[in-house]
N, C-alpha and C. Protein backbone atom coordinates (compact mmCIF):
# COMPACT_ATOMS: atom_id res chain seq x y z
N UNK A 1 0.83 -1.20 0.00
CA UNK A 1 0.00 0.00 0.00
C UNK A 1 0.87 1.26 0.00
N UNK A 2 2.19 0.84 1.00
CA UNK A 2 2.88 2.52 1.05
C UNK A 2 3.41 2.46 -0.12
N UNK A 3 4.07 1.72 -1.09
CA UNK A 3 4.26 1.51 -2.44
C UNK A 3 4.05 2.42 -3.66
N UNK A 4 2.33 2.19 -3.16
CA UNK A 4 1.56 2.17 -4.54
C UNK A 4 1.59 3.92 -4.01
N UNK A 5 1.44 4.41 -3.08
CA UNK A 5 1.10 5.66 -2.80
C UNK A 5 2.20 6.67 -3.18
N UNK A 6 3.47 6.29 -2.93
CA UNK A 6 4.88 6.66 -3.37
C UNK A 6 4.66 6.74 -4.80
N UNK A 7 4.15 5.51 -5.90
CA UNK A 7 4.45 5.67 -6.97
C UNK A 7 3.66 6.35 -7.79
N UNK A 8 2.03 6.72 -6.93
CA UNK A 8 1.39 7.66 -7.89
C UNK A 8 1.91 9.31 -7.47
N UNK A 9 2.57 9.32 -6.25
CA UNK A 9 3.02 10.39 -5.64
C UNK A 9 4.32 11.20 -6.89
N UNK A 10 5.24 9.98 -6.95
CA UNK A 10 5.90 10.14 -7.95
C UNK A 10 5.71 10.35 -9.16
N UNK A 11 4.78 10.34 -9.39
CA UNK A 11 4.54 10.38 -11.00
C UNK A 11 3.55 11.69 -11.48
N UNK A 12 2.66 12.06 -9.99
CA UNK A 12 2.19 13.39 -10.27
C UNK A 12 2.89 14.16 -10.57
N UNK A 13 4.46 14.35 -9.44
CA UNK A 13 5.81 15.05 -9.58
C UNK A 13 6.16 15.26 -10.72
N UNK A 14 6.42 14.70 -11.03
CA UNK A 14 7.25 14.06 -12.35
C UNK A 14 6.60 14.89 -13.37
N UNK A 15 4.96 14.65 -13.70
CA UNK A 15 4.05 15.16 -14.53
C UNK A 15 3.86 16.72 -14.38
N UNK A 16 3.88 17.44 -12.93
CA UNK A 16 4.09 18.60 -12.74
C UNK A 16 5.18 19.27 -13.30
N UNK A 17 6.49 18.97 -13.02
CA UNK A 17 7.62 19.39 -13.01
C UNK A 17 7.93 19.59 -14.68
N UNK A 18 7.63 18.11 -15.23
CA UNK A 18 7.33 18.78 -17.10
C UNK A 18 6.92 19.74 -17.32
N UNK A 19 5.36 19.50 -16.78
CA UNK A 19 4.68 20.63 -17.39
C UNK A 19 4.74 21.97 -17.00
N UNK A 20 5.52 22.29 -15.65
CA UNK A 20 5.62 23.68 -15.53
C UNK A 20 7.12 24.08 -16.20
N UNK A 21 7.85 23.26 -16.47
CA UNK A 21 9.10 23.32 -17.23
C UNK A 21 9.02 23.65 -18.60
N UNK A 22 7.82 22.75 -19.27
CA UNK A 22 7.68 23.18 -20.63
C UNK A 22 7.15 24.18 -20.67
N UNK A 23 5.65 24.74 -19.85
CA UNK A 23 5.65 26.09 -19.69
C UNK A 23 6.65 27.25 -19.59
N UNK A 24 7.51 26.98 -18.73
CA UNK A 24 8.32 27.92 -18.57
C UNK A 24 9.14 28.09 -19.96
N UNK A 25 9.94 27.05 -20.50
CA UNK A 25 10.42 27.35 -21.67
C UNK A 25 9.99 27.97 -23.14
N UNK A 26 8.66 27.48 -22.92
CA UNK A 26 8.29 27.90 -24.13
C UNK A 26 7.52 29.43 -23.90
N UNK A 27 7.09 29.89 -22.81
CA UNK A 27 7.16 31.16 -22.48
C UNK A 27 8.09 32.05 -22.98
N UNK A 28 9.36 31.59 -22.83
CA UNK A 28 10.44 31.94 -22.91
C UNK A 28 11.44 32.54 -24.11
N UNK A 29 10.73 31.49 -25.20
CA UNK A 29 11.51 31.30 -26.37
C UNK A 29 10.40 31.10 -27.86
N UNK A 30 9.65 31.07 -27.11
CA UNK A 30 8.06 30.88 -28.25
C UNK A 30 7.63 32.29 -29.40
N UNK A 31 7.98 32.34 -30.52
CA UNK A 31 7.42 33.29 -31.19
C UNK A 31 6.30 32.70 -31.65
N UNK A 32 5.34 33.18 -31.82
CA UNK A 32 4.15 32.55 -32.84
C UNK A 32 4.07 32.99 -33.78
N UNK A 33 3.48 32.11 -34.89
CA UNK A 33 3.27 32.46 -36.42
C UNK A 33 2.11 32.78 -36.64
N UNK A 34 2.40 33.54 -37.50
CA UNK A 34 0.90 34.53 -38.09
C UNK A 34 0.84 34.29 -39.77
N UNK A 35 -0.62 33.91 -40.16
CA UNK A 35 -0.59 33.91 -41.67
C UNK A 35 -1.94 34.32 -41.79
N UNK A 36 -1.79 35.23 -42.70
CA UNK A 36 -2.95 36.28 -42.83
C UNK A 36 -3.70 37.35 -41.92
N UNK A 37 -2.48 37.79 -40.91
CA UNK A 37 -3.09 38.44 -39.81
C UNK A 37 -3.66 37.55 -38.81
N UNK A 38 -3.64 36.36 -38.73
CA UNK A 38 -4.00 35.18 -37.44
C UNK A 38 -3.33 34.56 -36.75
N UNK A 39 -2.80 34.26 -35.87
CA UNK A 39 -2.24 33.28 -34.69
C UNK A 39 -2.39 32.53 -35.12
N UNK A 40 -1.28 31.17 -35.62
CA UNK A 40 -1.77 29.76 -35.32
C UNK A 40 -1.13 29.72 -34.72
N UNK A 41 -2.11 28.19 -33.62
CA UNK A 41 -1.23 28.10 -32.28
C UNK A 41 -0.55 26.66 -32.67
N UNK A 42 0.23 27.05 -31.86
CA UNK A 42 1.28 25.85 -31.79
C UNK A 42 0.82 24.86 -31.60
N UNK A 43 2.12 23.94 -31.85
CA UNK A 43 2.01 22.43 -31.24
C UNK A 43 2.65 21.69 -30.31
N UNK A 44 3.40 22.47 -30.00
CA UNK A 44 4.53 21.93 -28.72
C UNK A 44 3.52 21.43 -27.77
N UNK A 45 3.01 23.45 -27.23
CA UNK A 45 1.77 22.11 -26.08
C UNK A 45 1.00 21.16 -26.16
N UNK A 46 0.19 21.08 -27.41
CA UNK A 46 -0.43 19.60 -27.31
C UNK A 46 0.59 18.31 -27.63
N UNK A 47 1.61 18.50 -28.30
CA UNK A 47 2.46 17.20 -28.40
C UNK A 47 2.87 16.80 -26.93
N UNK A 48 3.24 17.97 -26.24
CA UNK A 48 3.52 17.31 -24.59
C UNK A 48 2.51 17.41 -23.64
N UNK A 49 1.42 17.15 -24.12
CA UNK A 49 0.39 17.20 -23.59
C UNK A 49 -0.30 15.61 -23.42
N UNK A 50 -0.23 15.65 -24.70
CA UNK A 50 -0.79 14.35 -24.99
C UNK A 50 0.18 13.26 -24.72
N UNK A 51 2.06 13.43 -25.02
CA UNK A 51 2.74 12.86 -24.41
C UNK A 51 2.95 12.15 -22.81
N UNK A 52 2.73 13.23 -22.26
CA UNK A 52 2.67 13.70 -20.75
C UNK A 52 1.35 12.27 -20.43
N UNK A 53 -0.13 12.49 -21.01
CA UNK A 53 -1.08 11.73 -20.96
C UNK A 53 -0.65 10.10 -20.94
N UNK A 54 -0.26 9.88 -22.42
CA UNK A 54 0.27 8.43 -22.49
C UNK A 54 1.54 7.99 -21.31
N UNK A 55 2.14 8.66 -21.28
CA UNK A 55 3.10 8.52 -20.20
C UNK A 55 2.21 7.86 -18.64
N UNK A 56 1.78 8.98 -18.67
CA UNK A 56 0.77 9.10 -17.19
C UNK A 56 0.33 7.63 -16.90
N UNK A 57 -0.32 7.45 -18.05
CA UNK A 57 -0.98 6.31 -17.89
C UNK A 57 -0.50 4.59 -18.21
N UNK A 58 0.76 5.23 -18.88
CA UNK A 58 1.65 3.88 -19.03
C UNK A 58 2.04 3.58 -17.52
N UNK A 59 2.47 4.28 -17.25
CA UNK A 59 3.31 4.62 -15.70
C UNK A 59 2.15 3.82 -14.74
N UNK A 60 1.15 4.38 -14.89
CA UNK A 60 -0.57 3.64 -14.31
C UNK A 60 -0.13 1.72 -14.22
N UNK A 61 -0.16 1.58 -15.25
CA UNK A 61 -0.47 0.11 -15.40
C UNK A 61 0.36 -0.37 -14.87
């Protein structure tokens, strides 16, 4: 039981620490592109987003 509690403990960490990391970087260093006067938004965040997800849940099983 103390185990299992450590390892989801760990892995929230883990999942935090990305994601305020990739936040922070790409804050940082992110220009966005414009075509035709519009924002498209990126893809970084959803690629580590959805990364982050599968991870999460590999880590799960």
């Amino acid at each position: 039981m103390q185990n299992n509690f450590l390892r989801y403990l760990l892995i929230a960490v883990i999942v935090t620490v990305v994601s305020f990391g990739v936040r922070f970087v790409r804050h940082k260093l992110y220009k966005p592109k414009y075509e035709d006067n519009v924002q498209k938004p990126g893809k970084l965040e959803t690629f580590i987003a959805n990364f982050l997800l599968v991870l999460g849940v590999f880590l799960l099983l």
